[in-house]
Structures are given as C-alpha cells and as structure tokens.
PDB file of N, CA and C in Angstrom:
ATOM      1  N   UNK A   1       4.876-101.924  77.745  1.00  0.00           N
ATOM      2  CA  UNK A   1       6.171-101.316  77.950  1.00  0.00           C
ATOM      3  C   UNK A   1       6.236-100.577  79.283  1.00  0.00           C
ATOM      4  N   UNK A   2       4.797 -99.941  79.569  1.00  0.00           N
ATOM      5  CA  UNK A   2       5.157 -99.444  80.668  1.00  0.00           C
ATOM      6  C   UNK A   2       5.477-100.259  82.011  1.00  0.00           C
ATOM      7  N   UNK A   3       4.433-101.281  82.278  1.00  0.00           N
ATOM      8  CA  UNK A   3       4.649-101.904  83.468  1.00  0.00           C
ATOM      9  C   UNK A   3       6.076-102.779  83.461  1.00  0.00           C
ATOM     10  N   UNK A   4       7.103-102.924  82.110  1.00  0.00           N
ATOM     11  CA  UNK A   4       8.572-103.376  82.580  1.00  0.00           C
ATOM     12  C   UNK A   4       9.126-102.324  82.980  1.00  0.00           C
ATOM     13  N   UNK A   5       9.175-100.897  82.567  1.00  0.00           N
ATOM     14  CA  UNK A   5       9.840-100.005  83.136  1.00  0.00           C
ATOM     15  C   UNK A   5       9.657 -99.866  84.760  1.00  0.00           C
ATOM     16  N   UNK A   6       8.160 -99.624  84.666  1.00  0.00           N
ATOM     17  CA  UNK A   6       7.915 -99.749  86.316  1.00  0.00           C
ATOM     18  C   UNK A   6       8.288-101.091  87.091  1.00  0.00           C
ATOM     19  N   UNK A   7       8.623-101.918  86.556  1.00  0.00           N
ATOM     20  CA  UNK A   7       9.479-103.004  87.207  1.00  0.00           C
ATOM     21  C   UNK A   7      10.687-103.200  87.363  1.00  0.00           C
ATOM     22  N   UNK A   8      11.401-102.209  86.366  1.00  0.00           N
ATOM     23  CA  UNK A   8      13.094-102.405  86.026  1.00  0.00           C
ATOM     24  C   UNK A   8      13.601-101.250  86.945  1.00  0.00           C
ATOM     25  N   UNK A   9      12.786 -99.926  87.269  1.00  0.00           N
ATOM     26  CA  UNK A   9      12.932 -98.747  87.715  1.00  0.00           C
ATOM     27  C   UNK A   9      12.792 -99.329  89.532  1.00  0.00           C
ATOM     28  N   UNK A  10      11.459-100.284  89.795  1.00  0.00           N
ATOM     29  CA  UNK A  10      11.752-100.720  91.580  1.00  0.00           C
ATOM     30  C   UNK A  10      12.587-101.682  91.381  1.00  0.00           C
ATOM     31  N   UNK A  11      13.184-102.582  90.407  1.00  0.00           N
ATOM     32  CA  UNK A  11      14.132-103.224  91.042  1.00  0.00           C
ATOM     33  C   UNK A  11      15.382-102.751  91.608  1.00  0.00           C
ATOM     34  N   UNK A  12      15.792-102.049  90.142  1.00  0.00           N
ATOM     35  CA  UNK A  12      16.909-100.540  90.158  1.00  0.00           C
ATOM     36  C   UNK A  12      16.777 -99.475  91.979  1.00  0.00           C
ATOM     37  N   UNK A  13      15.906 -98.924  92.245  1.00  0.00           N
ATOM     38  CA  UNK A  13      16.016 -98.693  93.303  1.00  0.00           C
ATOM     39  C   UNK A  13      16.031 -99.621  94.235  1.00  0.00           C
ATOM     40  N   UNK A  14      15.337-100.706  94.567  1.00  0.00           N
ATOM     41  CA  UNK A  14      15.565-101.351  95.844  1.00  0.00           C
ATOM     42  C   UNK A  14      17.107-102.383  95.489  1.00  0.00           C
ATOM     43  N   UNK A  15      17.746-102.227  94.459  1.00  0.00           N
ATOM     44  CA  UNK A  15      18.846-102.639  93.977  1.00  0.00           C
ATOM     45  C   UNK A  15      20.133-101.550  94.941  1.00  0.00           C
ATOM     46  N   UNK A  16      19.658-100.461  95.107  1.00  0.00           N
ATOM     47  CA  UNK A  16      20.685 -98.831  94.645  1.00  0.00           C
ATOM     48  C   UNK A  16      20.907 -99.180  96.456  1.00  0.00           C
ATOM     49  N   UNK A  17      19.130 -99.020  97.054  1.00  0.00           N
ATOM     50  CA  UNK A  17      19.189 -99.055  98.392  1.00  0.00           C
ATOM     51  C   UNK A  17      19.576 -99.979  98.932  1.00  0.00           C
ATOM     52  N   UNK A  18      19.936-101.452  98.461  1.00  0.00           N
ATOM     53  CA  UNK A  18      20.848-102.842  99.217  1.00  0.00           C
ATOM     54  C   UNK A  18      21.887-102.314  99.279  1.00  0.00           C
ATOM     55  N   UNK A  19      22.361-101.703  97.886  1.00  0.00           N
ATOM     56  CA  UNK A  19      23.752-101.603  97.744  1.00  0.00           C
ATOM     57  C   UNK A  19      24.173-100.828  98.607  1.00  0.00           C
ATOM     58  N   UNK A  20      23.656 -99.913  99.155  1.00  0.00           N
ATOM     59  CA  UNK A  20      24.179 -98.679 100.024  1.00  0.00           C
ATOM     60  C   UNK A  20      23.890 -99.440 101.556  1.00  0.00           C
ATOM     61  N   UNK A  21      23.056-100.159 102.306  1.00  0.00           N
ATOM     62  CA  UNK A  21      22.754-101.018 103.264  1.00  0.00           C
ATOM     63  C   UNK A  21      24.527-101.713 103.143  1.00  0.00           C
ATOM     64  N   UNK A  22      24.789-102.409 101.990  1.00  0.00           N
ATOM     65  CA  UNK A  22      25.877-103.397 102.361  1.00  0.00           C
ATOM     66  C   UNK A  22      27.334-102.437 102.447  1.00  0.00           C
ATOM     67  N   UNK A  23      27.235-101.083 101.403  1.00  0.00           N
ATOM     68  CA  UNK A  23      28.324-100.058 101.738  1.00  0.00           C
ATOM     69  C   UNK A  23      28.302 -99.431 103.025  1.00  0.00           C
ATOM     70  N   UNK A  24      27.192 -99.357 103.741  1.00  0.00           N
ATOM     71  CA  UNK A  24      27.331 -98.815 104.800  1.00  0.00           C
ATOM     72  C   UNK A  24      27.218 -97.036 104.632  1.00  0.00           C
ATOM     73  N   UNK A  25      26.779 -97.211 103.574  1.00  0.00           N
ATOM     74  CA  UNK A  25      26.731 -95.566 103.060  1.00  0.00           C
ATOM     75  C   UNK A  25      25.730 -94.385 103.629  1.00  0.00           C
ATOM     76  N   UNK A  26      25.648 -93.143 103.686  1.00  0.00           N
ATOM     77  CA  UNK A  26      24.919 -92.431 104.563  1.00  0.00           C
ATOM     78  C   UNK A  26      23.700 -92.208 103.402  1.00  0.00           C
ATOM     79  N   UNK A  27      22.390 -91.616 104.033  1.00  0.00           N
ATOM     80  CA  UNK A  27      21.151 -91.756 103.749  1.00  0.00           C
ATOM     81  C   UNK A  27      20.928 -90.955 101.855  1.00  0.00           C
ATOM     82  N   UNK A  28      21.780 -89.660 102.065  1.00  0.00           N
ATOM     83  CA  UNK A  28      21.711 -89.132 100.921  1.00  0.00           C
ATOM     84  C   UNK A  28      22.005 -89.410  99.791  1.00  0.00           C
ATOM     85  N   UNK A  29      23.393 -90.248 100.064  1.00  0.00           N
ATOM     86  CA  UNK A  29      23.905 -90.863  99.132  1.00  0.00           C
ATOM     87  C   UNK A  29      23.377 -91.667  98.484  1.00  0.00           C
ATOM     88  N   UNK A  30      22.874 -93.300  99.400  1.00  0.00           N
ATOM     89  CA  UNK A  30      22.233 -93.874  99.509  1.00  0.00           C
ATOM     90  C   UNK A  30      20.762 -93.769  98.449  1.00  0.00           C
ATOM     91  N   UNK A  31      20.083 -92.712  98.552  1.00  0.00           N
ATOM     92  CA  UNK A  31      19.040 -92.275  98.210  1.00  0.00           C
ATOM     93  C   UNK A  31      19.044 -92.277  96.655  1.00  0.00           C
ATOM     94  N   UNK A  32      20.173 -90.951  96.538  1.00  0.00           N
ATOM     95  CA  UNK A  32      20.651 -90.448  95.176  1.00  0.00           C
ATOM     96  C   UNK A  32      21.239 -91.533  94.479  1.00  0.00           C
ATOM     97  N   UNK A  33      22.197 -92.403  94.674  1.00  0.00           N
ATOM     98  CA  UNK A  33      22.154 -94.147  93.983  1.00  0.00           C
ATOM     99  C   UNK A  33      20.786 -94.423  93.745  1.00  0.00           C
ATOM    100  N   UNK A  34      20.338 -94.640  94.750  1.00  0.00           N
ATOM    101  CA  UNK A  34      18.822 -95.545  94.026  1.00  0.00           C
ATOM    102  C   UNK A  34      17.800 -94.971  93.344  1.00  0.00           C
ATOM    103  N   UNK A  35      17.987 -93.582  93.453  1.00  0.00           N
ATOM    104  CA  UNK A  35      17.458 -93.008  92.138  1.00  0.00           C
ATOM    105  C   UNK A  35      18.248 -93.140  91.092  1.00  0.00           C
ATOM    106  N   UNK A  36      19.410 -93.230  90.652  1.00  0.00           N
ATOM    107  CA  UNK A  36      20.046 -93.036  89.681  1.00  0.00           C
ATOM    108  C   UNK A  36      19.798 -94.596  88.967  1.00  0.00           C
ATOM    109  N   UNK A  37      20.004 -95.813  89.753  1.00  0.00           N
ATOM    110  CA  UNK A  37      19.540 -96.960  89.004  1.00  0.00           C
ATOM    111  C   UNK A  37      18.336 -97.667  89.149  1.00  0.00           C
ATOM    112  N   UNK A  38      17.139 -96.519  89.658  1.00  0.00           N
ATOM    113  CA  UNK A  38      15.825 -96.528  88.665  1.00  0.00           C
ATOM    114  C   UNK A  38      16.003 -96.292  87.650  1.00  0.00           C
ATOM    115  N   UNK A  39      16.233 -95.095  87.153  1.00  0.00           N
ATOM    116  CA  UNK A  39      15.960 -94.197  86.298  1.00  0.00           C
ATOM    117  C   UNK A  39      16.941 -95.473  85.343  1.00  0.00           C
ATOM    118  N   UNK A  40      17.952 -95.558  85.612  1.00  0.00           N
ATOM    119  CA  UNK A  40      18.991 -96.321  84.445  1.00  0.00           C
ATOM    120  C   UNK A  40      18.204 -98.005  84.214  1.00  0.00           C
ATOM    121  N   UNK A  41      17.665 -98.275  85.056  1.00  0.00           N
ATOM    122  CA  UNK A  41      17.108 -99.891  85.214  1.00  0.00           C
ATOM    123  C   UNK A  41      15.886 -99.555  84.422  1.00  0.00           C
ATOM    124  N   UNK A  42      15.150 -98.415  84.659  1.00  0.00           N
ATOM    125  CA  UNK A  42      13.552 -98.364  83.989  1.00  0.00           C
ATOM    126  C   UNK A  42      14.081 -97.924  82.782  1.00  0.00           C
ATOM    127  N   UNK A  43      15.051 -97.338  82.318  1.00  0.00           N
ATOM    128  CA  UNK A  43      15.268 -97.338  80.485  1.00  0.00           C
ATOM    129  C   UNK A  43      15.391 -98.764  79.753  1.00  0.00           C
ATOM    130  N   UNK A  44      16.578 -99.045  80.712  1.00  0.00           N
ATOM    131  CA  UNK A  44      17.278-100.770  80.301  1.00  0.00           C
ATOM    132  C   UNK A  44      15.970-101.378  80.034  1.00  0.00           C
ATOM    133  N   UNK A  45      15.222-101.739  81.010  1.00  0.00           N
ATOM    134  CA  UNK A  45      14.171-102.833  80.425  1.00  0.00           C
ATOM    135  C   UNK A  45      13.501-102.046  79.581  1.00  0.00           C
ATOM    136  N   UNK A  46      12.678-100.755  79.562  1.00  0.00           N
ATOM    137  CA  UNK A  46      11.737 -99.896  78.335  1.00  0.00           C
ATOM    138  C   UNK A  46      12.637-100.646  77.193  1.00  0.00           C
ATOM    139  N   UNK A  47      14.269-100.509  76.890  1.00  0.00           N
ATOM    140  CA  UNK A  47      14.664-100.688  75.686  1.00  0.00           C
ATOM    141  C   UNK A  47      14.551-102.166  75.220  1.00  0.00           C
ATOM    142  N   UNK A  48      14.769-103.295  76.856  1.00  0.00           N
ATOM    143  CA  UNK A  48      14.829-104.223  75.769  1.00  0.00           C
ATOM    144  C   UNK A  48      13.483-105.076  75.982  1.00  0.00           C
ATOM    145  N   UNK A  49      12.378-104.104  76.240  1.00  0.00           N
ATOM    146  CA  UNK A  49      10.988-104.883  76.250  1.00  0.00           C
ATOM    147  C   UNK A  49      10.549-104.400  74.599  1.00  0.00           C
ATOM    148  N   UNK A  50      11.258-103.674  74.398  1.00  0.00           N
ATOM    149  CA  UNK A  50      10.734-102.864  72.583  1.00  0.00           C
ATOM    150  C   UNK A  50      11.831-103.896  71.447  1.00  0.00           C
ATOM    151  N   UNK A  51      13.345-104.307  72.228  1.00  0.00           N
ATOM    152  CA  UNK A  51      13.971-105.259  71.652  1.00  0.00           C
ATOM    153  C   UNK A  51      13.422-106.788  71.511  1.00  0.00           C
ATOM    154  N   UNK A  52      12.454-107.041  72.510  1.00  0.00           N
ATOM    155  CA  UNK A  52      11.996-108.454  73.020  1.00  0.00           C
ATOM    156  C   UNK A  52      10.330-108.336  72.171  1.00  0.00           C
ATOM    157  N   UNK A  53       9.525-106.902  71.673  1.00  0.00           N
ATOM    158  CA  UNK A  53       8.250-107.423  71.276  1.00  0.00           C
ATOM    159  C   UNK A  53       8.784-107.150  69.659  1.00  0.00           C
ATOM    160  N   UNK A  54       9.540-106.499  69.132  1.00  0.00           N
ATOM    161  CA  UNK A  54      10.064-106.707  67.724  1.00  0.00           C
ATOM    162  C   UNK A  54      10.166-108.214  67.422  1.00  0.00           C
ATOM    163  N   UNK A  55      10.630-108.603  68.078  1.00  0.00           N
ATOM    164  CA  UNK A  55      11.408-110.110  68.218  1.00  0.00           C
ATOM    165  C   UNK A  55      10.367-111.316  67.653  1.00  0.00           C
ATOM    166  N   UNK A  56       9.724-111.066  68.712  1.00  0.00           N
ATOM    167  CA  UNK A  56       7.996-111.615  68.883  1.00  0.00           C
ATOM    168  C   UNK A  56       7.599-111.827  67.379  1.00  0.00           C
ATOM    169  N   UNK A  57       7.314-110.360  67.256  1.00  0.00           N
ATOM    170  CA  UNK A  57       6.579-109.949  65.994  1.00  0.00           C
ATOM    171  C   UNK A  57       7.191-110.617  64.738  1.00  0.00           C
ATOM    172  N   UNK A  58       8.153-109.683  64.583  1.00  0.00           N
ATOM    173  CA  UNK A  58       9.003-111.555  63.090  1.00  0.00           C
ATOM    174  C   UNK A  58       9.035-112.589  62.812  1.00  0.00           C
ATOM    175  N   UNK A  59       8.899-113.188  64.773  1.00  0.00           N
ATOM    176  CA  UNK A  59       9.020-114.136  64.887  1.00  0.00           C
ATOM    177  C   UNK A  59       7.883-114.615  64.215  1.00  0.00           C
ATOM    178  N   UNK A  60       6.437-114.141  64.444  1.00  0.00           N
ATOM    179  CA  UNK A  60       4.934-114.328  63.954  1.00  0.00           C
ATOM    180  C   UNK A  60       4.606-113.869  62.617  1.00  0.00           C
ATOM    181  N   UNK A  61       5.559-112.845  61.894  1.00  0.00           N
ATOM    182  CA  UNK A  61       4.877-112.494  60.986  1.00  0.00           C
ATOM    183  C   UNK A  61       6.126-113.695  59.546  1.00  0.00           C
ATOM    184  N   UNK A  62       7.286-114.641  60.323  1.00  0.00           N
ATOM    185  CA  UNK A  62       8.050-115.636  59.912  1.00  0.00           C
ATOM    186  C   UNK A  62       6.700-116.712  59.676  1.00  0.00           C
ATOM    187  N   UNK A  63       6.126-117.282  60.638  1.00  0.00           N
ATOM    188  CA  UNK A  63       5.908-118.202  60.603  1.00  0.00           C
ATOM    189  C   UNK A  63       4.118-117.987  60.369  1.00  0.00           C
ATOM    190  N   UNK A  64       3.597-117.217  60.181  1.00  0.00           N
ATOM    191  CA  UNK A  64       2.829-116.768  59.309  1.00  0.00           C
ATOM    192  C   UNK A  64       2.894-116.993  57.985  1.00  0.00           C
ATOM    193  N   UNK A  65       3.804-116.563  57.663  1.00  0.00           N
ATOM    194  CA  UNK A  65       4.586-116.832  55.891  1.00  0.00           C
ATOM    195  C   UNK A  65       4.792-117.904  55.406  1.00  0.00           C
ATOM    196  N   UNK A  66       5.377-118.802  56.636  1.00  0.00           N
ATOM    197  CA  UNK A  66       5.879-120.098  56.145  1.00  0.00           C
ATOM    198  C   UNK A  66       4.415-120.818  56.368  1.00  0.00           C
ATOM    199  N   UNK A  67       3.118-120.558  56.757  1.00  0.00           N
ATOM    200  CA  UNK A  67       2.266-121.551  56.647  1.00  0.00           C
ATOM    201  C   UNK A  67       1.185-121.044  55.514  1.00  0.00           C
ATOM    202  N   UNK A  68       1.099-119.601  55.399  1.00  0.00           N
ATOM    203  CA  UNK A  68       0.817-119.252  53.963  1.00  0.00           C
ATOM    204  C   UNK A  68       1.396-120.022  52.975  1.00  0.00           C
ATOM    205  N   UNK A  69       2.530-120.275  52.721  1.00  0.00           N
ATOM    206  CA  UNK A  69       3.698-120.904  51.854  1.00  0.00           C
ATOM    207  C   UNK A  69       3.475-122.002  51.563  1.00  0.00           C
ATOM    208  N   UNK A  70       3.088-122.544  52.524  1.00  0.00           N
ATOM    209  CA  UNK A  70       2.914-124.443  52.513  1.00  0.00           C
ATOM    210  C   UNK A  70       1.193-124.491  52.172  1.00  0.00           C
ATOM    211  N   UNK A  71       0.816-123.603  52.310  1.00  0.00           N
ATOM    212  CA  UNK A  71      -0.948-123.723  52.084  1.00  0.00           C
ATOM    213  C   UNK A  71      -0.641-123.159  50.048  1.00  0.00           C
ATOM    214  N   UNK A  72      -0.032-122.488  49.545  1.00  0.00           N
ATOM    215  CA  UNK A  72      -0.268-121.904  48.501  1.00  0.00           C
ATOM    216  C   UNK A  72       0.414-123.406  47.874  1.00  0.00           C
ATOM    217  N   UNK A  73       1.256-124.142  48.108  1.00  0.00           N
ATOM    218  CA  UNK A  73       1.928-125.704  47.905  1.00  0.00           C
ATOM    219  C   UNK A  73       1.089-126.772  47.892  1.00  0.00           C
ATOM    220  N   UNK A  74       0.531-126.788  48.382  1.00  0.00           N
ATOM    221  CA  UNK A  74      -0.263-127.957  48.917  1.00  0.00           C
ATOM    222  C   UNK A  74      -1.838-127.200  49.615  1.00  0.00           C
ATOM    223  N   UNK A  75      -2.320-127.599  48.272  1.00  0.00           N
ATOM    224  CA  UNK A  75      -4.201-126.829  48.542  1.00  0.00           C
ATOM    225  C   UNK A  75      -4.825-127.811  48.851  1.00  0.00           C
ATOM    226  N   UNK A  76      -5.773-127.515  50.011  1.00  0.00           N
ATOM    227  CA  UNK A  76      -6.654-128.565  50.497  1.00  0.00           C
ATOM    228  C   UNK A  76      -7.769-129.233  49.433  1.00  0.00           C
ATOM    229  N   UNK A  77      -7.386-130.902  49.704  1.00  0.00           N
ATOM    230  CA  UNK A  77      -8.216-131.683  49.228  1.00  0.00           C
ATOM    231  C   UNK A  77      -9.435-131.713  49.299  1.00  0.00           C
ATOM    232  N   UNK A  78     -10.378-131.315  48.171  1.00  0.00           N
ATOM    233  CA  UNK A  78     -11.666-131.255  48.419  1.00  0.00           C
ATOM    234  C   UNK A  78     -12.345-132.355  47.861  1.00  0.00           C
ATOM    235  N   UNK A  79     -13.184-133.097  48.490  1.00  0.00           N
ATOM    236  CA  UNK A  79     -14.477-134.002  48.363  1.00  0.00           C
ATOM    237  C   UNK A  79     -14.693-133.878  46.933  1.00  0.00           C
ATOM    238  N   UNK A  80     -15.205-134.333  45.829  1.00  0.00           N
ATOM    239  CA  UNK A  80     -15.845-134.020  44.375  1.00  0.00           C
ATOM    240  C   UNK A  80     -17.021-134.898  44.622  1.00  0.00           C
ATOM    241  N   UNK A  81     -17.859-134.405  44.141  1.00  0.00           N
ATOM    242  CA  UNK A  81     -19.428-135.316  44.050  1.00  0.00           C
ATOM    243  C   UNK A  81     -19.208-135.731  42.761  1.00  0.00           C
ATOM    244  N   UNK A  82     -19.695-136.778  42.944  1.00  0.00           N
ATOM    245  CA  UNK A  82     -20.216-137.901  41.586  1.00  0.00           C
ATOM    246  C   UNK A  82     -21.078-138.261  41.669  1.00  0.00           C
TER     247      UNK A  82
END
C-alpha cells in the first residue's frame, strides 16, 4: 500500500507542477497545487490499492471454494490392490 501511495502522491505532484507550467502560473501557487494533488493522488490510490487487494482476496478465497467443492464431488481415484 505504501509504495502506490508513494506513486499516486509523485504523479499528483509532477501532475499539479505541469499543470501550473501550462497555466503559466507563478511559483507559489504552482507549488501549493502540487502539493495539494499529492496529498489528494497519494489517498486516491492508498484507497483503491485496499479496494483492488480485497478484490484479489475473494477473488482467491472464491475459487479456493469452488475447487474444494469439486474435490469433496468427485474424490480421487485410487489404485486397489488385488
């Protein structure tokens, strides 16, 4: 979780600082934007990297189930000695 935040937080700033490059905006301003969509970009992804490993997880603990399921159905054929 951490290293998407730290990825969503530099995109968010070097996002804040284009934007102010193409506004033509002065340095402070400039600045204070690209802090503001770090900080908003490094939540966004924190939230949906915790939305995206839930996801995961069901997804595995689904299909986990369904091969438990089919194994409790259909038990492996064993050899019999004669």
């Amino acid at each position: 979780m951490k290293t998407l935040m730290l990825i969503g937080a530099m995109i968010g700033f070097a996002l804040g600082i284009a934007l102010g490059f193409a506004g033509q905006a002065e340095w402070p301003t400039m600045l204070w934007h690209a802090c503001a969509a770090a900080a908003l970009l490094g939540w966004l992804m924190r939230w949906w990297g915790h939305v995206w490993t839930r996801g995961l997880q069901a997804s595995l603990e689904q299909r986990h189930a369904l091969e438990m399921a089919a194994r409790q159905q259909n038990p492996p054929k064993t050899l019999s000695k004669k």
